[in-house]
Protein backbone atom coordinates (compact mmCIF):
# COMPACT_ATOMS: atom_id res chain seq x y z
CA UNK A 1 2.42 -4.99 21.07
CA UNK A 2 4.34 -4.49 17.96
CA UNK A 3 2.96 -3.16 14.74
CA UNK A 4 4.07 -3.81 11.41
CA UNK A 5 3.34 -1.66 8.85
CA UNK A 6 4.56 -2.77 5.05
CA UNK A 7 5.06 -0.07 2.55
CA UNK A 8 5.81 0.10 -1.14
CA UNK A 9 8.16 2.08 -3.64
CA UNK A 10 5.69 3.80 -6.09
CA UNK A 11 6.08 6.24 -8.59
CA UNK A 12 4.27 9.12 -7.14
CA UNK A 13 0.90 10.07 -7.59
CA UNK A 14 1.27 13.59 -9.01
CA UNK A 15 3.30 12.43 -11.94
CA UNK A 16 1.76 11.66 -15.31
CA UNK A 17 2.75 7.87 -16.25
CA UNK A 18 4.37 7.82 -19.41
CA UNK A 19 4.43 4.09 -21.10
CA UNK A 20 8.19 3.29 -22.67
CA UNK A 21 7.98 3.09 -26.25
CA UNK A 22 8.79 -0.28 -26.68
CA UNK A 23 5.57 -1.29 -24.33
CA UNK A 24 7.79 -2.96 -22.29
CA UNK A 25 6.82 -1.07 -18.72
CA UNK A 26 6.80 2.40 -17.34
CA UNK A 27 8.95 4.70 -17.92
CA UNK A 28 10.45 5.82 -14.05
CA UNK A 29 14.07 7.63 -15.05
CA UNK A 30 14.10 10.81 -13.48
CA UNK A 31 10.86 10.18 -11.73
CA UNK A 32 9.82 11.02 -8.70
CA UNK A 33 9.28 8.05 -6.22
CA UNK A 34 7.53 8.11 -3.42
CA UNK A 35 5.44 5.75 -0.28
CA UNK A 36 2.77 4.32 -2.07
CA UNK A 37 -0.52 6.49 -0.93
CA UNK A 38 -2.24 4.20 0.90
CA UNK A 39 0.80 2.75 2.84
CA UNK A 40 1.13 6.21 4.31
CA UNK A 41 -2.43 6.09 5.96
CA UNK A 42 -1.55 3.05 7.24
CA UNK A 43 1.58 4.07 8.77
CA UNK A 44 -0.20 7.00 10.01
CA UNK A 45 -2.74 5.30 11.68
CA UNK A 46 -0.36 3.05 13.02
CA UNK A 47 1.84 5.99 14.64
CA UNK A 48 -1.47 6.98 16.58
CA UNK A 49 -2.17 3.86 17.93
CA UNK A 50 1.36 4.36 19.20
CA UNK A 51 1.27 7.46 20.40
CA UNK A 52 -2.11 6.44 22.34
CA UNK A 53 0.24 3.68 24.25
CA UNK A 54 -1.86 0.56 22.53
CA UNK A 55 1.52 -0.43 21.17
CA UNK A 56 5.02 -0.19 21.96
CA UNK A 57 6.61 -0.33 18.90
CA UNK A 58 6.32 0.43 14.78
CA UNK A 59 7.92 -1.25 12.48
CA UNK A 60 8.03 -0.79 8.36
CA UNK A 61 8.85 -3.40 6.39
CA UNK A 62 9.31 -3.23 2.37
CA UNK A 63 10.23 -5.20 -0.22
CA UNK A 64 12.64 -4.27 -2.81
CA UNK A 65 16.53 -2.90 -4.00
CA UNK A 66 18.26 -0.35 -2.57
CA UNK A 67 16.11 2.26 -3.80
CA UNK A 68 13.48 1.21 -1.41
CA UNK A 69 15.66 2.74 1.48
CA UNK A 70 14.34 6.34 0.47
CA UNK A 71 11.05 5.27 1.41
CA UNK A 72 11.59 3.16 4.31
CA UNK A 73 13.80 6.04 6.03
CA UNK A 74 10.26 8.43 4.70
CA UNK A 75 8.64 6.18 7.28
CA UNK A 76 11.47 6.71 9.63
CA UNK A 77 11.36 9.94 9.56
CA UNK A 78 7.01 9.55 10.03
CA UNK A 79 7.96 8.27 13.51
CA UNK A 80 8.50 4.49 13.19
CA UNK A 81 10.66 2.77 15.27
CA UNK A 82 12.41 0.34 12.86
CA UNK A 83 12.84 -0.44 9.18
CA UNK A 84 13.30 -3.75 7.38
CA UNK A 85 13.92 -3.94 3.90
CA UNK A 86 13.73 -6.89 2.11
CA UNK A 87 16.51 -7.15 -0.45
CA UNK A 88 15.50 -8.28 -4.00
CA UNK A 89 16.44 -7.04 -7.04
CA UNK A 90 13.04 -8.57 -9.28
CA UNK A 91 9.79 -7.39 -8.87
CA UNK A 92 7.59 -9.26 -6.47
CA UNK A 93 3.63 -9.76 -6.78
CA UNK A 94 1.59 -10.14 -4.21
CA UNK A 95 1.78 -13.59 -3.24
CA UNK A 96 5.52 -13.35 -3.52
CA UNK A 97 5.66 -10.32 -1.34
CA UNK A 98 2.87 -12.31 1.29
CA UNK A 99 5.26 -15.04 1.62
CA UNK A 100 8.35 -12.57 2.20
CA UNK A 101 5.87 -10.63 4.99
CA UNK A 102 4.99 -13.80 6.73
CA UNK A 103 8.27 -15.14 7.30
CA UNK A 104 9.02 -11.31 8.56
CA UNK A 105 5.90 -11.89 11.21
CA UNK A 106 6.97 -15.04 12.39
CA UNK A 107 10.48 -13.24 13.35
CA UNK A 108 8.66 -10.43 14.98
CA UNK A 109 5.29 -11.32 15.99
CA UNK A 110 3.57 -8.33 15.19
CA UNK A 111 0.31 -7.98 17.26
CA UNK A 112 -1.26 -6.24 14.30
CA UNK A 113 -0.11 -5.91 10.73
CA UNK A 114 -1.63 -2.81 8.65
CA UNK A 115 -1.27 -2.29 5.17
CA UNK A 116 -2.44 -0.10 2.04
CA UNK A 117 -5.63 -1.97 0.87
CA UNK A 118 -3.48 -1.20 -2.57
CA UNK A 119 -0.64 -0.18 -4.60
CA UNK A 120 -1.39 2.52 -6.96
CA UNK A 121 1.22 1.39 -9.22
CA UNK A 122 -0.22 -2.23 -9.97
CA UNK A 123 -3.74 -1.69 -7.92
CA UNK A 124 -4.04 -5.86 -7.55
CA UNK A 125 -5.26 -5.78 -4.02
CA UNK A 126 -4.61 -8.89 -3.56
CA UNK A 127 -1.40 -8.80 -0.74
CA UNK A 128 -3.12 -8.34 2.40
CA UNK A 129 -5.50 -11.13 1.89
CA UNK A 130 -3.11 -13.50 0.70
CA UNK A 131 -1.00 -12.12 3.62
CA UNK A 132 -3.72 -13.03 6.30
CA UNK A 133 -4.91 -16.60 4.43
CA UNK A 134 -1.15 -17.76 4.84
CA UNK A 135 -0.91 -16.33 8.23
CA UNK A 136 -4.48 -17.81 8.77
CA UNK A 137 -5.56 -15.39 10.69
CA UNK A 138 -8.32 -12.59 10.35
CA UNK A 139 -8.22 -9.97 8.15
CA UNK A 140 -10.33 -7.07 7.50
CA UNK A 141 -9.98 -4.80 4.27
CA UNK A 142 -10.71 -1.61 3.21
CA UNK A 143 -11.11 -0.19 6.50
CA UNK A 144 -11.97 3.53 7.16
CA UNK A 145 -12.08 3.35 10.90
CA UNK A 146 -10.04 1.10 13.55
CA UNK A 147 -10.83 0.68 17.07
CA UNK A 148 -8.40 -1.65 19.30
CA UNK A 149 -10.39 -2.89 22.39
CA UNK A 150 -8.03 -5.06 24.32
CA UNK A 151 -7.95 -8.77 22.39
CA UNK A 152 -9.78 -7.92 19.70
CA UNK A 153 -10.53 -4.59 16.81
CA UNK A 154 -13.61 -3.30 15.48
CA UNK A 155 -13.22 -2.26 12.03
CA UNK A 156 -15.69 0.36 9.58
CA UNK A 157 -14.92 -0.83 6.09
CA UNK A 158 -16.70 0.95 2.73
CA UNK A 159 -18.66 -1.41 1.41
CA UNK A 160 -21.63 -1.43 -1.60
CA UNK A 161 -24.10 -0.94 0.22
CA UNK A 162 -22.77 1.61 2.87
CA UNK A 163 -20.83 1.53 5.97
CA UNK A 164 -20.13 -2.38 7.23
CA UNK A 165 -18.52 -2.94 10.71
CA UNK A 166 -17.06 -5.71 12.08
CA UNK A 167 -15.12 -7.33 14.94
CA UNK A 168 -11.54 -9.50 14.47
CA UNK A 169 -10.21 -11.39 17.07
CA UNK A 170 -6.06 -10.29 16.87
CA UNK A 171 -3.08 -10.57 16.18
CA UNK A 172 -4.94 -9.67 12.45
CA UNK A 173 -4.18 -8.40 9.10
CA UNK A 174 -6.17 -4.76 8.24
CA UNK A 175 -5.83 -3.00 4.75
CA UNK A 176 -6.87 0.58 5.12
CA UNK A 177 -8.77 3.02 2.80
CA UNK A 178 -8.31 6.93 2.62
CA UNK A 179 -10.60 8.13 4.42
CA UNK A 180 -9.21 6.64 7.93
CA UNK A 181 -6.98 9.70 8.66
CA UNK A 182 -4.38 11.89 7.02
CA UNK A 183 -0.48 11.67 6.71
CA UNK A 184 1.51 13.80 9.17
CA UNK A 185 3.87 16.28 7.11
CA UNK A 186 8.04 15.19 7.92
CA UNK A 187 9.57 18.23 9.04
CA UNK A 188 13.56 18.42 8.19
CA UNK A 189 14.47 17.20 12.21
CA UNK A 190 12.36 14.42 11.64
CA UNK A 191 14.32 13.59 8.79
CA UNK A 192 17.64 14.17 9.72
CA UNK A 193 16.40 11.68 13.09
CA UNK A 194 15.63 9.15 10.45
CA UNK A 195 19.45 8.91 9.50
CA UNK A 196 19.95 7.35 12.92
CA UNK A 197 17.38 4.74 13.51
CA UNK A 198 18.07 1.45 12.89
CA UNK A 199 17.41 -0.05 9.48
CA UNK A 200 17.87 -4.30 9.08
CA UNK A 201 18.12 -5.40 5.59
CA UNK A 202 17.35 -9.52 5.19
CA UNK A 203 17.24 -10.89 1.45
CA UNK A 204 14.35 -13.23 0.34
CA UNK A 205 17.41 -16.17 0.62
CA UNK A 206 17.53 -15.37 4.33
CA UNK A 207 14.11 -16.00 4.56
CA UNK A 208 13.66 -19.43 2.91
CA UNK A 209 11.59 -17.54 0.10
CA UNK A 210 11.22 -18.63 -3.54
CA UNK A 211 10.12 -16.33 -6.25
CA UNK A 212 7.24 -18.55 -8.38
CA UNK A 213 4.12 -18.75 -9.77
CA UNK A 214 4.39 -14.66 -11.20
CA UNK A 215 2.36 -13.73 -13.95
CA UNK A 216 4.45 -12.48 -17.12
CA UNK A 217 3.18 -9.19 -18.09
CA UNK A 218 3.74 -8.58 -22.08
CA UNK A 219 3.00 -5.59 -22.96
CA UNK A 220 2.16 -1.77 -21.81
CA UNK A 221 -0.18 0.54 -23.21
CA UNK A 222 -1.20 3.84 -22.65
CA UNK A 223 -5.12 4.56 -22.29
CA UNK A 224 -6.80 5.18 -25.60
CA UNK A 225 -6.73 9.20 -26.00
CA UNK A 226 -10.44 10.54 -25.33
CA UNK A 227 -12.56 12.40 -27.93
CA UNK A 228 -12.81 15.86 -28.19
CA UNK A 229 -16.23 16.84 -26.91
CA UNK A 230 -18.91 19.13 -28.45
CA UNK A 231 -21.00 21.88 -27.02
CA UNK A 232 -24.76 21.44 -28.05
CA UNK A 233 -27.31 24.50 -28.20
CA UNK A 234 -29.89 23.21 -25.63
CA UNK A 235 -31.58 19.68 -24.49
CA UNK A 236 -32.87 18.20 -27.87
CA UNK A 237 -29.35 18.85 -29.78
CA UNK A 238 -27.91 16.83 -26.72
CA UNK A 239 -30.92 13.87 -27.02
CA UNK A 240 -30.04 14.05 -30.58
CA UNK A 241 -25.94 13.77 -30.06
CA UNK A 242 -26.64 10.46 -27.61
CA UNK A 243 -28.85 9.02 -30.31
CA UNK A 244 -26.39 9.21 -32.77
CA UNK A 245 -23.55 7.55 -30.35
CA UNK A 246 -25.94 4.95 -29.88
CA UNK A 247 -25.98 5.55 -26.40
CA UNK A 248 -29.87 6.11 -26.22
């Protein structure tokens, strides 16, 4: 069984996102980039389903210029097998990017497909569900456990309420949540194996895919700054305070 595991180019998670002046988007020059958070759990996971011999080979797959490379030879270097990038220089949203990962299944026919259950970049959540309605097959999101049993996968997703589990017949599409395992660290061999496993690059032409139906984002903004708070001299100064704010 293959796995395919599709990553994203984010910028990363310790940096503070500063807004470009002009609103027009984010500002990323001289930013660190990095696998998008989630992604990494996902390829994590499936390394160890791997490494347990339920599958024979792991494949990442992202969507994106040149730049994307860094990250897709990051997941290299994790322990995949292969890397495809898909070569486009515009930004794709999710069902854009669905589309591009289907026609990248129906080349490979992945037994599984695991992905972030979202980008912290854009945090739509929307990919792997569109992903699995196009594929029509099942899907099961925000999982924080994954068991394979054979033909089939029982899943623990985080949901309201508590703990949910289910059971999806495969091949299936599962978006995965942080608490299903931690990222291995790439040690420097690792890395410098990465430079030497193979890496197919296929542009959205190739594919037969056509960029429409994206939503035009006008305008960035920073979140409003927050109010400096107060210290209050014991409960009925703080009763008082909330009174005041109208929030009692």
């Amino acid at each position: 069984m293959k796995i395919l595991v599709g990553i994203k180019r984010v910028v990363d998670y310790n940096v503070r996102v500063r807004v470009l002046a002009d609103g027009s988007g984010v500002d990323t020059d001289g930013v660190k980039m990095s696998v998008n958070p989630f992604d990494e759990i996902a390829l994590e996971e499936a390394l160890r389903i791997r490494d347990a011999g339920n599958a024979e080979e792991v494949i990442v797959v992202s969507a994106g210029g040149d730049e994307c490379q860094q990250q897709l030879r990051t997941g290299l270097a994790m322990g995949a097998d292969r890397a495809i990038q898909i070569q486009t220089s515009e930004g794709l949203q999710p069902l854009s990017t669905a589309r591009a990962f289907l026609k990248v299944i129906e080349r490979e026919d992945p037994g599984l497909v695991l992905l972030g259950k979202q980008a912290i970049d854009d945090d739509n959540c929307q990919t792997g569900q569109m992903l699995a309605a196009l594929w029509e097959r099942p899907q099961a999101t925000s999982a924080s456990k994954l068991e394979l049993n054979g033909n089939s996968a029982t899943v623990v997703r985080e949901v309201d309420a508590g703990l949910e589990t289910i059971e999806i017949d495969l091949p299936a599409v599962v978006t995965v949540d942080l608490r299903l395992n931690e990222p291995r660290f790439v040690k420097l061999p690792d890395i410098m194996k990465a430079k030497r496993k193979p890496m197919d690059v296929v542009s959205l032409e190739e594919l037969g895919v056509a960029i429409e139906g994206n939503l035009e984002i006008g305008h960035y903004a920073p979140p409003p700054q927050r109010e400096q708070g107060i210290m209050v001299e014991d409960a009925a100064q703080l009763v008082e305070e909330l009174k005041n704010r109208g929030l009692l």
